[in-house]
Structures are given as C-alpha cells and as structure tokens.
N, C-alpha and C. Protein backbone atom coordinates (compact mmCIF):
# COMPACT_ATOMS: atom_id res chain seq x y z
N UNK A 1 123.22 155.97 103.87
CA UNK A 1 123.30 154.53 104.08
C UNK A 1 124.75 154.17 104.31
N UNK A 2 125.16 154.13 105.50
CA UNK A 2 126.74 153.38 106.10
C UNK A 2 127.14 152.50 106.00
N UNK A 3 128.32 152.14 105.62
CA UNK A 3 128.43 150.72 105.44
C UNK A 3 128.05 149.65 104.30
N UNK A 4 127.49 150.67 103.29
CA UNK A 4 127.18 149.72 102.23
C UNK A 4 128.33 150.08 101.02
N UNK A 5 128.00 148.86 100.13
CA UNK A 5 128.89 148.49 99.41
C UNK A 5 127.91 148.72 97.96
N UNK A 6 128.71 149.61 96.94
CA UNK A 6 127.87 149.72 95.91
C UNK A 6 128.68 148.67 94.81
N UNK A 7 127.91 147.73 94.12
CA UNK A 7 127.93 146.68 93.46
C UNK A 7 127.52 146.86 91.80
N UNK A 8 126.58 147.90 91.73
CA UNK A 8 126.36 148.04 90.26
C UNK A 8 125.82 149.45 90.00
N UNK A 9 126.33 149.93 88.93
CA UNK A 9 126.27 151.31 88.70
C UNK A 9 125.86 151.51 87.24
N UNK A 10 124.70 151.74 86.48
CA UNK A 10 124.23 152.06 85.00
C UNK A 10 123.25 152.82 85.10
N UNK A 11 123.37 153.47 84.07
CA UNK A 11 122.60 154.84 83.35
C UNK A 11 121.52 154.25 82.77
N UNK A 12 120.15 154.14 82.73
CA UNK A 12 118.93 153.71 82.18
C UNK A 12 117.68 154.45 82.63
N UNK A 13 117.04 155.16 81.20
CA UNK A 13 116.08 156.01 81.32
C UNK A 13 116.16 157.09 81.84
N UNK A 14 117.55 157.56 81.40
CA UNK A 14 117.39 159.21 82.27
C UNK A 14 118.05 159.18 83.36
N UNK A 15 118.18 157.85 84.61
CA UNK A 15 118.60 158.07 85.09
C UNK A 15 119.51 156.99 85.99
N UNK A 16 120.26 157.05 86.98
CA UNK A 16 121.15 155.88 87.58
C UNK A 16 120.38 154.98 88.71
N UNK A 17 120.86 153.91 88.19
CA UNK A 17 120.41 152.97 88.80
C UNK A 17 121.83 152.36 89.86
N UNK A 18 121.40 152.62 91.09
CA UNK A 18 122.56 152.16 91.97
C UNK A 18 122.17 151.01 92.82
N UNK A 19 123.14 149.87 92.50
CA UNK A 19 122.76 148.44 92.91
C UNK A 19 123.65 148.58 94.73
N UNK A 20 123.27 148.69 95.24
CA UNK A 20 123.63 148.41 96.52
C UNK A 20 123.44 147.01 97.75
N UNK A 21 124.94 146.95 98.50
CA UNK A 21 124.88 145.64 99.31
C UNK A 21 125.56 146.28 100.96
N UNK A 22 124.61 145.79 101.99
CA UNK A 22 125.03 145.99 103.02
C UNK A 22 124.32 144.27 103.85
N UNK A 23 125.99 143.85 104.14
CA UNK A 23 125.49 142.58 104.55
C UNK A 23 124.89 141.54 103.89
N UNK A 24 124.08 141.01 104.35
CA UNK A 24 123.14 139.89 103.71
C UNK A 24 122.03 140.65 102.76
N UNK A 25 121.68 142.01 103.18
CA UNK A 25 120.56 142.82 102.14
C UNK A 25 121.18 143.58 101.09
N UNK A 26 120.50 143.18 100.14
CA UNK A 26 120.79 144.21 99.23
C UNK A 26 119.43 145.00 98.41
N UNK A 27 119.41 146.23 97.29
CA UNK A 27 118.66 146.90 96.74
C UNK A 27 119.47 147.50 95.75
N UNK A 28 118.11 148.35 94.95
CA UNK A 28 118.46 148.85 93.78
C UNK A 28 117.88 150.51 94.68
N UNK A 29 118.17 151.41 93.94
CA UNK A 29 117.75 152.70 93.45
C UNK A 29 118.10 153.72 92.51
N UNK A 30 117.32 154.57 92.07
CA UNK A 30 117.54 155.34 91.26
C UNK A 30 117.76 156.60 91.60
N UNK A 31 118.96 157.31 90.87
CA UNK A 31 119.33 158.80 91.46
C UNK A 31 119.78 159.91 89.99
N UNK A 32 118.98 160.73 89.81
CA UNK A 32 119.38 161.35 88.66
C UNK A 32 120.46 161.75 88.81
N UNK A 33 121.53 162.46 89.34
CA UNK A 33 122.82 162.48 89.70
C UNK A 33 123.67 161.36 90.74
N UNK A 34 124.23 161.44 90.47
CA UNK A 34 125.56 160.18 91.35
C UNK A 34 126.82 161.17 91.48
N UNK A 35 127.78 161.16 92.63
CA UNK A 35 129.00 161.72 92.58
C UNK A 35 129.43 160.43 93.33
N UNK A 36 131.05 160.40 92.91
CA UNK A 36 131.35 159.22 92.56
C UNK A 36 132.73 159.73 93.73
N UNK A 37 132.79 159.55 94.95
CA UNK A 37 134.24 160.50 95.57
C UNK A 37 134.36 158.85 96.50
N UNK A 38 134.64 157.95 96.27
CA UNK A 38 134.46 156.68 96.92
C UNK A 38 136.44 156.32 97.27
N UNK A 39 137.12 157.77 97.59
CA UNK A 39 138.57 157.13 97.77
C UNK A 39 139.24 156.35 97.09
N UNK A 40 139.71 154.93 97.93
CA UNK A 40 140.77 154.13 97.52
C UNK A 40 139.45 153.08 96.51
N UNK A 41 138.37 153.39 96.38
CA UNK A 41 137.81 152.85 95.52
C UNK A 41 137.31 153.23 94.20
N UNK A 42 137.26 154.73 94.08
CA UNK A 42 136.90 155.60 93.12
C UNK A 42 137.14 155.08 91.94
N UNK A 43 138.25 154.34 91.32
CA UNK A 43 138.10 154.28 89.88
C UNK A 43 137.62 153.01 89.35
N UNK A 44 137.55 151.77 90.55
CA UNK A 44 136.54 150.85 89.95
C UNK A 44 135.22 151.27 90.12
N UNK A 45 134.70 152.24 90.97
CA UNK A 45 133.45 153.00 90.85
C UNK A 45 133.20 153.58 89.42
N UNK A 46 134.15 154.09 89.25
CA UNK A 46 134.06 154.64 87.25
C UNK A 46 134.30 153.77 86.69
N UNK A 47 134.71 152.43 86.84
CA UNK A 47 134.71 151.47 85.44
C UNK A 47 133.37 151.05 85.36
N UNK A 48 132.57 150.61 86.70
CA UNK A 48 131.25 150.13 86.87
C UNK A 48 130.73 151.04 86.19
N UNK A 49 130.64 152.21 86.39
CA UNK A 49 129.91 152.80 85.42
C UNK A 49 129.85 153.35 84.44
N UNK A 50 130.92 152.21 83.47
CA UNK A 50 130.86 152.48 82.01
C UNK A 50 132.72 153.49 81.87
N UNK A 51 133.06 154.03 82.60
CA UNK A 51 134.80 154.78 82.20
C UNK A 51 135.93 153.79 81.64
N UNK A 52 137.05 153.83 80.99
CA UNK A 52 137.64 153.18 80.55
C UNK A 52 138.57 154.10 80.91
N UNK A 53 139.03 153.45 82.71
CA UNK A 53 139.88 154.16 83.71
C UNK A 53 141.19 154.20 83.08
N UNK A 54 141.66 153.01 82.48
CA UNK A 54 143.21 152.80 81.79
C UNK A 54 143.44 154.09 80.58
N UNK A 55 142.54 153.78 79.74
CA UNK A 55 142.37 154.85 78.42
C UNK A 55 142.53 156.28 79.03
N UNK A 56 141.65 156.51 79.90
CA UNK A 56 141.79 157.54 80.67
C UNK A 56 142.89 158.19 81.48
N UNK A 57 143.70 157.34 82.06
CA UNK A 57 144.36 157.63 82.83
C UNK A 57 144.14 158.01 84.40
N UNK A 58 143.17 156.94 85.04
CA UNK A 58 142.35 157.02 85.92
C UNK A 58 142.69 156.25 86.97
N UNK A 59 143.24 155.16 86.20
CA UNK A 59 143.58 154.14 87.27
C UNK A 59 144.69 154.37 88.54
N UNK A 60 143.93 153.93 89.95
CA UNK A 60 144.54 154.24 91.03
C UNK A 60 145.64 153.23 91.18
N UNK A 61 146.82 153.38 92.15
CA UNK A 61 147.21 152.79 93.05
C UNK A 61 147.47 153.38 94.26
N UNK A 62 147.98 151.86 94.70
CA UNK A 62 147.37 152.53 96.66
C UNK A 62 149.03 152.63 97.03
N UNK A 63 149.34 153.55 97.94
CA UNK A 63 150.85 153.53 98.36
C UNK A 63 150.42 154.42 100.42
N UNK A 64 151.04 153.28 101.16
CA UNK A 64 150.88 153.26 102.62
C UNK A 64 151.39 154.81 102.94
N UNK A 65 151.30 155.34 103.62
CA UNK A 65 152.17 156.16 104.29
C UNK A 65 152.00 155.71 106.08
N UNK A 66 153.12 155.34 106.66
CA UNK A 66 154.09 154.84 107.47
C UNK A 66 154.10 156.36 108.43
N UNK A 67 154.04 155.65 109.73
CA UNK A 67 153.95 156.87 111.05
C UNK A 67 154.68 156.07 111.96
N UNK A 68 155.96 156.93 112.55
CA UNK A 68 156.74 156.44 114.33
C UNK A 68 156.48 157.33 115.09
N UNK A 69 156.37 156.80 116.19
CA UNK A 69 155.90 157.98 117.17
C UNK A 69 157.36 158.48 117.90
N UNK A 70 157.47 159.54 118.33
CA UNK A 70 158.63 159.33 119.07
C UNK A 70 158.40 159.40 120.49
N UNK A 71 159.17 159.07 121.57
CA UNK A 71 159.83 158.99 123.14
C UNK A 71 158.77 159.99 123.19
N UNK A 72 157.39 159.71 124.44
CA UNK A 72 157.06 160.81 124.83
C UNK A 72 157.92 161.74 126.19
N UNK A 73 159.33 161.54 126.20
CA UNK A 73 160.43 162.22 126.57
C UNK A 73 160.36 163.41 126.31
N UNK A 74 160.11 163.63 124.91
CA UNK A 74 160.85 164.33 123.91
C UNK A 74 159.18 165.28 124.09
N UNK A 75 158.24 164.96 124.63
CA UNK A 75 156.99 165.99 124.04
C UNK A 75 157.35 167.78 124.65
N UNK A 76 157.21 168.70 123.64
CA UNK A 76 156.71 169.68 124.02
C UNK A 76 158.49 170.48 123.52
N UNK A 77 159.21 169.84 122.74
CA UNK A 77 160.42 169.32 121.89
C UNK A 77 160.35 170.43 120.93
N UNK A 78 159.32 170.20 120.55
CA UNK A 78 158.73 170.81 118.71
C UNK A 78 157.45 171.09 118.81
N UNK A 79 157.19 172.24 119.01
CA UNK A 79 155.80 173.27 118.89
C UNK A 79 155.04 173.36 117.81
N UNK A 80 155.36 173.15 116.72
CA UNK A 80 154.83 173.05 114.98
C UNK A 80 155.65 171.93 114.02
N UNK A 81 154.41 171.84 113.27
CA UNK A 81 155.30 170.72 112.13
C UNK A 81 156.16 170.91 111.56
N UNK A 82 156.90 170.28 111.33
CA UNK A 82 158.66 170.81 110.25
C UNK A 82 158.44 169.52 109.38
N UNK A 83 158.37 170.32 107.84
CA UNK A 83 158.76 169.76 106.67
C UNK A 83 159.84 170.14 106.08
N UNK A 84 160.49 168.75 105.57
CA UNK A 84 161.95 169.20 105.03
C UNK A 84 161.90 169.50 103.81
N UNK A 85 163.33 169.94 102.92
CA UNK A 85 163.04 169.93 101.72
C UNK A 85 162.79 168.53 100.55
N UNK A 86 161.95 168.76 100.12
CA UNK A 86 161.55 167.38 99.22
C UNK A 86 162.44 166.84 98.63
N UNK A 87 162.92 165.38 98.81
CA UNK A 87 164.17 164.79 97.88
C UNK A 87 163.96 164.43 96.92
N UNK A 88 164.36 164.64 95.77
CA UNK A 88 164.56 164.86 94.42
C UNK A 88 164.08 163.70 93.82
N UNK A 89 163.29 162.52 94.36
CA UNK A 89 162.54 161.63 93.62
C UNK A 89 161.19 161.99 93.47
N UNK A 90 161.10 163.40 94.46
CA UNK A 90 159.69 163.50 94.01
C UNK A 90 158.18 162.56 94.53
N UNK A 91 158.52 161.54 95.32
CA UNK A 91 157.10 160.56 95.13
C UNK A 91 156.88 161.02 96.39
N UNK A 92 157.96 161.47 97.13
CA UNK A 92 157.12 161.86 98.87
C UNK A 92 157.52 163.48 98.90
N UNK A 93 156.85 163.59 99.88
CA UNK A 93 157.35 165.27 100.72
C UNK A 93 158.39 164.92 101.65
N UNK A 94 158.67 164.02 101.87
CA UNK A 94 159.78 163.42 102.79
C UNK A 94 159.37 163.26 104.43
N UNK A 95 160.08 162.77 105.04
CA UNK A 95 159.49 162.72 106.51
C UNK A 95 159.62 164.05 107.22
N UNK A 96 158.21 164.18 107.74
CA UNK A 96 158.43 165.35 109.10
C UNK A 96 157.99 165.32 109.76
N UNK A 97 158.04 166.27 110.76
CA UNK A 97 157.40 166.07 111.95
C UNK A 97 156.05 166.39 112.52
N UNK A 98 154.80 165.56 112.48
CA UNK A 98 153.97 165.80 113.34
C UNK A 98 153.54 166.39 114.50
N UNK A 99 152.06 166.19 114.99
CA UNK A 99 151.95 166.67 116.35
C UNK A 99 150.74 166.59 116.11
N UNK A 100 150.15 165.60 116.79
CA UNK A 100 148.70 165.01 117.50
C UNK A 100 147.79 166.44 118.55
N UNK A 101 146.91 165.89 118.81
CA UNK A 101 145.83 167.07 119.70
C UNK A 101 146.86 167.15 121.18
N UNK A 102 147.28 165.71 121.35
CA UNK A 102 147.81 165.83 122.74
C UNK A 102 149.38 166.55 122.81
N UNK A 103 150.22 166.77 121.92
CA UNK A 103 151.44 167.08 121.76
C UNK A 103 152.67 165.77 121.66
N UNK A 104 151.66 165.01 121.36
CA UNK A 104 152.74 163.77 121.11
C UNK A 104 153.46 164.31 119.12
N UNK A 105 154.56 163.71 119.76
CA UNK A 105 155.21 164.01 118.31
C UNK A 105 155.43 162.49 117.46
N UNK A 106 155.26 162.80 116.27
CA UNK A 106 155.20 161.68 115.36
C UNK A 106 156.22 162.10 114.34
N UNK A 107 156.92 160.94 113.49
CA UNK A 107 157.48 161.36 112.02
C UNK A 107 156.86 160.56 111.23
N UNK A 108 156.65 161.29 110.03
CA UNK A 108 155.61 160.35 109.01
C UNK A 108 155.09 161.33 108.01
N UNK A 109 154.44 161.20 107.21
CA UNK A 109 154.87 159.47 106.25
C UNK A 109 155.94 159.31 105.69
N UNK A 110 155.98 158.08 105.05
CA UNK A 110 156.94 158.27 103.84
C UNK A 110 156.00 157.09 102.86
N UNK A 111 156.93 156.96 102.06
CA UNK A 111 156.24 156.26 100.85
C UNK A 111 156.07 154.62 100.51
N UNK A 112 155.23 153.92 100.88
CA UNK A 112 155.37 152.77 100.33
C UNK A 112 154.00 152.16 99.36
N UNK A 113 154.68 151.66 98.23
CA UNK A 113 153.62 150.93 97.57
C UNK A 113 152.91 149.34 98.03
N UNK A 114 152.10 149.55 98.46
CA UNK A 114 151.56 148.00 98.84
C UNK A 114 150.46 147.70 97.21
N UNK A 115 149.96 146.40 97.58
CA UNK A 115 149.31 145.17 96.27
C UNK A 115 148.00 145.37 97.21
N UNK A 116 148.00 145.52 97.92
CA UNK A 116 146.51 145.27 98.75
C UNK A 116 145.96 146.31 99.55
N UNK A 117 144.85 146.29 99.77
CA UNK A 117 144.61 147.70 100.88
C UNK A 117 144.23 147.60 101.96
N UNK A 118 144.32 146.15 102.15
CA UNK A 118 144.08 145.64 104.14
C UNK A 118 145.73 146.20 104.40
N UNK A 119 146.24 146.46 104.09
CA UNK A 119 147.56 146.27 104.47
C UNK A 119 147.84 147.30 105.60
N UNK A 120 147.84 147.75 106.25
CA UNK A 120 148.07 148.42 107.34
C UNK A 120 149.00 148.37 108.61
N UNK A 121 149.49 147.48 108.69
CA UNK A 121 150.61 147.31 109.49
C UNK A 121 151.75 147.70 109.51
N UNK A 122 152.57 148.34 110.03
CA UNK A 122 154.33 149.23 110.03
C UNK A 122 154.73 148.07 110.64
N UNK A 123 155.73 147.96 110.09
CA UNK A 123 157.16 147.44 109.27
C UNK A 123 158.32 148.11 110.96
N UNK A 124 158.26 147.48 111.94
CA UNK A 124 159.40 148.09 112.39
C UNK A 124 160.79 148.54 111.62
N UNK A 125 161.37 147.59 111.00
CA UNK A 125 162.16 147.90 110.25
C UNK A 125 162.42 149.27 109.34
N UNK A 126 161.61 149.93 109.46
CA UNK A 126 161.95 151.33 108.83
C UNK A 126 162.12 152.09 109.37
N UNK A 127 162.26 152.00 110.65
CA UNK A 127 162.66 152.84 111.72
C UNK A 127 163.93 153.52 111.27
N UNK A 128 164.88 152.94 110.70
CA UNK A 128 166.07 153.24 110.85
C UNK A 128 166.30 154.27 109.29
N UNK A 129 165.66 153.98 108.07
CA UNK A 129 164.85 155.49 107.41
C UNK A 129 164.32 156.23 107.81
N UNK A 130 163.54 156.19 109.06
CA UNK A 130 162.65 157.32 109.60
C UNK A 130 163.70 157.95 110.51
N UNK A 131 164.73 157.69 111.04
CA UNK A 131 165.83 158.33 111.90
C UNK A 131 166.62 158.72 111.42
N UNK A 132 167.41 158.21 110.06
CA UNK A 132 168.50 158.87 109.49
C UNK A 132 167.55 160.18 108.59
N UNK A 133 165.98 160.36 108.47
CA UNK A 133 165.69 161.29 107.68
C UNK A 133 165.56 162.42 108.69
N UNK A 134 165.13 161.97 110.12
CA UNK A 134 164.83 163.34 110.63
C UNK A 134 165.81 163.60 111.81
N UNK A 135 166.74 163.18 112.16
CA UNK A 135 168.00 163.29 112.34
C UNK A 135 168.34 164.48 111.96
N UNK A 136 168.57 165.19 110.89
CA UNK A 136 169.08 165.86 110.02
C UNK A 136 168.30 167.55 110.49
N UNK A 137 167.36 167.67 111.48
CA UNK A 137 166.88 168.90 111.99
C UNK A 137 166.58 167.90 113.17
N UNK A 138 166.71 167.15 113.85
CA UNK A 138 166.14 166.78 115.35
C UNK A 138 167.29 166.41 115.76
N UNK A 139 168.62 167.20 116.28
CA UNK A 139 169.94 166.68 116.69
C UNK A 139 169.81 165.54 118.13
N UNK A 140 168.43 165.66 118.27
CA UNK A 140 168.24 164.97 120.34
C UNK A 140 167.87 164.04 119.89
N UNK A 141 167.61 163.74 118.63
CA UNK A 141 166.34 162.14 118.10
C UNK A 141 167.78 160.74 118.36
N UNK A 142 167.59 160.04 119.13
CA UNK A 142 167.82 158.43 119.17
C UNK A 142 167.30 157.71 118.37
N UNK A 143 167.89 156.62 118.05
CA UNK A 143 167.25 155.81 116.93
C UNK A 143 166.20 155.25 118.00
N UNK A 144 166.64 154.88 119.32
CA UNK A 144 165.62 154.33 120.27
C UNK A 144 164.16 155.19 120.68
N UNK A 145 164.27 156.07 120.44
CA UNK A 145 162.84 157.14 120.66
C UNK A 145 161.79 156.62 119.38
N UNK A 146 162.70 155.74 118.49
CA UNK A 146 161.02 155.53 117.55
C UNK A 146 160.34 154.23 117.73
N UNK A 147 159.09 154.08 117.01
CA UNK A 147 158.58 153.43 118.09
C UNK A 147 157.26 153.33 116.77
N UNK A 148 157.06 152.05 116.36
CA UNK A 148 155.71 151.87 115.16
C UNK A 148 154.50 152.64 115.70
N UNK A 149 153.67 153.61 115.10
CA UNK A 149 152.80 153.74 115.28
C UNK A 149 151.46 153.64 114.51
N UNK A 150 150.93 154.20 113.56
CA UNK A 150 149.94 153.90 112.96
C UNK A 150 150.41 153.79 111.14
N UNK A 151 149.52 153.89 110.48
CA UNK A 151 149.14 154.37 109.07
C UNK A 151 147.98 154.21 108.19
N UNK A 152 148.20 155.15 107.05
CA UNK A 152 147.58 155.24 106.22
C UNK A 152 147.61 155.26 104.97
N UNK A 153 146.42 154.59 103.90
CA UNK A 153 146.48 154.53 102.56
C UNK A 153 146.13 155.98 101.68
N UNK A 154 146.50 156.06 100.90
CA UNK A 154 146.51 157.17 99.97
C UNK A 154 146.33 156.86 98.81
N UNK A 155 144.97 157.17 97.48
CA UNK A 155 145.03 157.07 96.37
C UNK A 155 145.95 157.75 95.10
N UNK A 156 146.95 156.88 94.22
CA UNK A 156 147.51 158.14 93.72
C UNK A 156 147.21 157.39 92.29
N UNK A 157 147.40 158.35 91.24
CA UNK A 157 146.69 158.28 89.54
C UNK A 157 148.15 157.10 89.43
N UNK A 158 148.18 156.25 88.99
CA UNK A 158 148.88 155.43 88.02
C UNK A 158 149.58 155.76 87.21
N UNK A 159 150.53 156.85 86.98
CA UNK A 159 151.09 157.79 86.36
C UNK A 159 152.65 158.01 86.41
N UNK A 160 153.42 158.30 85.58
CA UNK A 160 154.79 158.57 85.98
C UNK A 160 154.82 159.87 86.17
N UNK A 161 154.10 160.42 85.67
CA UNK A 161 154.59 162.20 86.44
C UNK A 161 154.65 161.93 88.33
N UNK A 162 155.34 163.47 87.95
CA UNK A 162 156.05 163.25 89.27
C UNK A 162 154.84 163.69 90.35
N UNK A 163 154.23 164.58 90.25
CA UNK A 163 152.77 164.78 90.97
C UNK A 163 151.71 164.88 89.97
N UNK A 164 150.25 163.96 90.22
CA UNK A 164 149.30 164.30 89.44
C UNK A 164 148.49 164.83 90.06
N UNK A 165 147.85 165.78 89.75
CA UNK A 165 146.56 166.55 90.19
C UNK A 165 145.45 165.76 90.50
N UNK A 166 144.50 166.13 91.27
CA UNK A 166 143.29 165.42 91.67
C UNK A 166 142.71 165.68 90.20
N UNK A 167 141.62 164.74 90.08
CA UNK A 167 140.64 164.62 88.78
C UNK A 167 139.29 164.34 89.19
N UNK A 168 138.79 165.74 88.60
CA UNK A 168 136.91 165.87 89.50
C UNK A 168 136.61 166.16 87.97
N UNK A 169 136.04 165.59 87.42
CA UNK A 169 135.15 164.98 85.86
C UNK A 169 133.52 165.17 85.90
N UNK A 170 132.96 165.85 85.50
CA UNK A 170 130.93 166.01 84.94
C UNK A 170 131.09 165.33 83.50
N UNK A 171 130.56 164.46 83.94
CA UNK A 171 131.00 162.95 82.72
C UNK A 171 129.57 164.06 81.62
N UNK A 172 129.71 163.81 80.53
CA UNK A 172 128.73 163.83 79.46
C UNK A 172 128.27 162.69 78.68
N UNK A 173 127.66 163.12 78.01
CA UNK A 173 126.97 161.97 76.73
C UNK A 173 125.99 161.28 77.92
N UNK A 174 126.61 159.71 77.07
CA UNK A 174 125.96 157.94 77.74
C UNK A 174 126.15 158.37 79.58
N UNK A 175 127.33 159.07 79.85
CA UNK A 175 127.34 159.12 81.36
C UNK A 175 126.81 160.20 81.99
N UNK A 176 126.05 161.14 81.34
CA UNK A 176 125.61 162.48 82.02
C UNK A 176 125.08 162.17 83.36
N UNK A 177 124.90 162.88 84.20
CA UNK A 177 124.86 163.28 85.61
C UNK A 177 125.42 162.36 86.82
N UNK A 178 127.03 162.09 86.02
CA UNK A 178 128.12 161.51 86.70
C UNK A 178 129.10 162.44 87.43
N UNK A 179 129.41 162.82 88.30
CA UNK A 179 130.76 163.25 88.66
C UNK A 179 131.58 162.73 89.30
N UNK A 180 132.82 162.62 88.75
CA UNK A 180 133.85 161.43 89.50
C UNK A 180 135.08 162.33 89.82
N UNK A 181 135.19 162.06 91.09
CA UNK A 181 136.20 162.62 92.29
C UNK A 181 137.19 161.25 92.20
N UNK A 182 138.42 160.94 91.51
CA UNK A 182 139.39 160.31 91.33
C UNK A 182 141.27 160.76 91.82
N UNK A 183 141.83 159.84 92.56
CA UNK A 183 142.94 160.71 92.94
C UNK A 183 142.91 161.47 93.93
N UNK A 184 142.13 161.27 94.52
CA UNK A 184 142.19 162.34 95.42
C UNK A 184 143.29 162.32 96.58
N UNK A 185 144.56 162.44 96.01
CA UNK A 185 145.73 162.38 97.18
C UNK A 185 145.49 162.84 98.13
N UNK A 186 147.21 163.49 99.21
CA UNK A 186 147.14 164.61 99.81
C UNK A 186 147.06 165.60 98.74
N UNK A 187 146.69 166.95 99.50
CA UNK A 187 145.88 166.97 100.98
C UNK A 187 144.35 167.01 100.46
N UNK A 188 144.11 165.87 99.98
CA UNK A 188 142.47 165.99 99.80
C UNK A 188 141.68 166.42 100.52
N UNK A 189 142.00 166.04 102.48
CA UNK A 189 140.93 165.94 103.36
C UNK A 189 141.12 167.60 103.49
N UNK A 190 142.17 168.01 103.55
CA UNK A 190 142.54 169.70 103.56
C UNK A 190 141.66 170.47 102.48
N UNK A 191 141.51 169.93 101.65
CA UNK A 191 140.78 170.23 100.28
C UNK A 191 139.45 170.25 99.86
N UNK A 192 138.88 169.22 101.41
CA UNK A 192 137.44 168.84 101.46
C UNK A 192 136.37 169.80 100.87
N UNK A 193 136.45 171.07 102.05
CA UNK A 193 135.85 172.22 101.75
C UNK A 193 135.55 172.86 100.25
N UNK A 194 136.77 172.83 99.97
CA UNK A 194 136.54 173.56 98.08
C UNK A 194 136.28 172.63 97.62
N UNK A 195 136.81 171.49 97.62
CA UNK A 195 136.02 170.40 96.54
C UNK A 195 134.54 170.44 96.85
N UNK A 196 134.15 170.31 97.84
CA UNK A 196 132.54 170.54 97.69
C UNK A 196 132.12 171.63 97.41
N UNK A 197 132.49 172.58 97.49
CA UNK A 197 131.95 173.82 96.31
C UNK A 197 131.86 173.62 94.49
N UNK A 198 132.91 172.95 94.49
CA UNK A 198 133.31 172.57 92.96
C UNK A 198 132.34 171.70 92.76
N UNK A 199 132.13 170.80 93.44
CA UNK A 199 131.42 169.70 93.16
C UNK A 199 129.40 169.85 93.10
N UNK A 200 129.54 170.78 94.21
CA UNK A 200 127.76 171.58 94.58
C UNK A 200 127.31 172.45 92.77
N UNK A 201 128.97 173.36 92.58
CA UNK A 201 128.40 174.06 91.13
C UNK A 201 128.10 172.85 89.97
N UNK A 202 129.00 171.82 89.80
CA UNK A 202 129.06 171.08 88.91
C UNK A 202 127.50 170.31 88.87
N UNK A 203 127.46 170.00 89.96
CA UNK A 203 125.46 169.62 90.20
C UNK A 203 124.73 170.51 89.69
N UNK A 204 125.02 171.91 90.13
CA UNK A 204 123.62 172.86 89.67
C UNK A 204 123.96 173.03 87.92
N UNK A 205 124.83 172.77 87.28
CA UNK A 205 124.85 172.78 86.29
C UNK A 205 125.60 174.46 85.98
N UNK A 206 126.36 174.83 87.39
CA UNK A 206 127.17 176.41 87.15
C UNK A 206 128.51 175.41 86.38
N UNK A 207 129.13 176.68 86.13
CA UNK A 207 131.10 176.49 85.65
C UNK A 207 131.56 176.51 87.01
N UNK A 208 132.57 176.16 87.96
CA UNK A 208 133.28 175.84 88.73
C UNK A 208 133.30 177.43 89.54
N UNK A 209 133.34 177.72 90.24
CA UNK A 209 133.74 179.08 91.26
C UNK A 209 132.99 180.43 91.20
N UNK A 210 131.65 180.27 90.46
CA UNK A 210 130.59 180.91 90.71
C UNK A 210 129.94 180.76 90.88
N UNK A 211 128.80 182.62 91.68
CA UNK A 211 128.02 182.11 92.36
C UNK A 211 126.65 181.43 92.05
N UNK A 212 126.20 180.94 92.67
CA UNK A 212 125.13 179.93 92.91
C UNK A 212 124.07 181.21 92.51
C-alpha cells in the first residue's frame, strides 16, 4: 500500500493493529509482525507503538546533506570518487567528489542540521565551503564551476557520540513481534541487502547471520 500514512500502531490480542491513512480513506489491520524501517520517520513510528524513544536513545534528527554540481567543462576530469580525509569534528566525511550514471561530477555532501524535513532547498551560499574544501585535490576547480544542485535528508540518533551505529531492535514483552530499524544513516541504502537478511532471521525467530 503506497503512499499511505500509518497513524496508529498497538499490540492487542496477540497481535498489531495498524491504523492506516491514504488521502481521504482510511483503515485498520492486523499483522502479527510489523517491521518498523519508516526512515526520517522511524522513531515516532516507535513511540506510536508504545517505545520511550528519549529513554532509549532513539530519538532522530534530520541533518540535509547539500550537493554542487560542477562545470560540465570539467566532465570526464575525475574517473572515480575521491574522499578526503575526515576533519576532526567528526559529524561529516567531508566533501568529495561524486559521479552520476552520466559522468557529471558533483561535490557533496556536507552537513547541515535543518528543524523541518520539507526543507530541501541549497543555500547557494555554500558554494564557497564547497570550493575551499575540494580545492585542496581539484587544483582546475573555480569557485565559478559550482553550481546548486540537489539534496538530501539523512536520519541520525540524537546523540553526542561522534558516530552512532544503526539500531535494528526485536522488541520483547508488551511489544513482541516488533522490529524497529532506527538511524539508519549512511550508508544504509548500501546496507540495504544485509539489513534484510538481519531483519528476514529476526522474523523467523533465528539469531542474526544464520542459516535459515
């Protein structure tokens, strides 16, 4: 079901009751398991259903990552991605260099915290961080070759450590046949694959990385 919006989430009689809204319709159903991998929404998905995300240490925030494209002048420039070394604050990998299906070259991300998650729009103004960072291995880069291009949101744990690990949870007790996929930073989508293995054993009721 695409496009819908899940609204209420409780455990009754064995099993979950999932309140769902798409549009003007809405419904109920029941699912003896639920996995809970809902992104930049995942941890009000676990408060709905009963987690005490704060206590936990669950709670998301959202932080943009920011993309310039550069001069398609410059294509065919840089054959592979170049990552630099990480600067010592730790919250980014720092800017590097991309490369799309077509060979357009991009620099991106870097780090920003936004309040909202419509937020999607680049900031020309950072152009001139995105040039003094990759400057530093692209001696041909002009500040004029950059150029706003897209972005994207990223869930990260609410946390002062400097990286937190993804958090994939087989809730017990009052929440049994919950699993909540929380955090799921980079490179989650890289990660897709094994997390659904992890996640397939955790259903059949295996330990994590054996076989079925």
């Amino acid at each position: 079901m695409t496009g819908a919006e899940v609204t209420g989430l409780a455990r009754r009689g064995g099993v979950w009751e999932v309140a769902v809204r798409r549009g003007a319709e809405t419904w109920t159903h029941a699912s003896r398991q639920v996995v809970n991998c809902a992104g930049l929404h995942a941890d009000e998905v676990a408060a709905m259903a009963g987690l005490d995300v704060d206590g936990l240490g669950l709670r998301q925030r959202w932080v943009k990552g920011n993309y310039f494209a550069v001069d398609p002048r410059h294509a065919g420039r840089v054959s592979r991605l170049v990552y630099p070394v990480p600067p010592r604050d730790r919250d980014t990998l720092g800017v590097h260099v991309c490369l799309d299906l077509a060979g357009q070259l991009r620099l991106g991300p870097d780090f920003e915290a936004v309040p909202r998650r419509e937020d999607y729009g680049v900031d020309p103004a950072r152009a001139g961080a995105f040039f003094a960072g990759a400057a530093r291995f692209l001696p041909w880069l002009a500040p004029q070759d950059l150029q706003p291009a897209l972005s994207g949101l990223r869930p990260k744990l609410d946390t002062d450590a400097p990286f937190a690990d993804f958090q994939v949870r087989r809730e017990t007790g009052d929440l049994e046949g919950l699993i909540d996929l929380i955090g799921i930073d980079s490179p989650g989508l890289t990660s897709a694959p094994a997390l659904a293995e992890l996640v397939a054993a955790l259903l059949d009721g295996r330990e994590p990385w054996t076989a079925p």
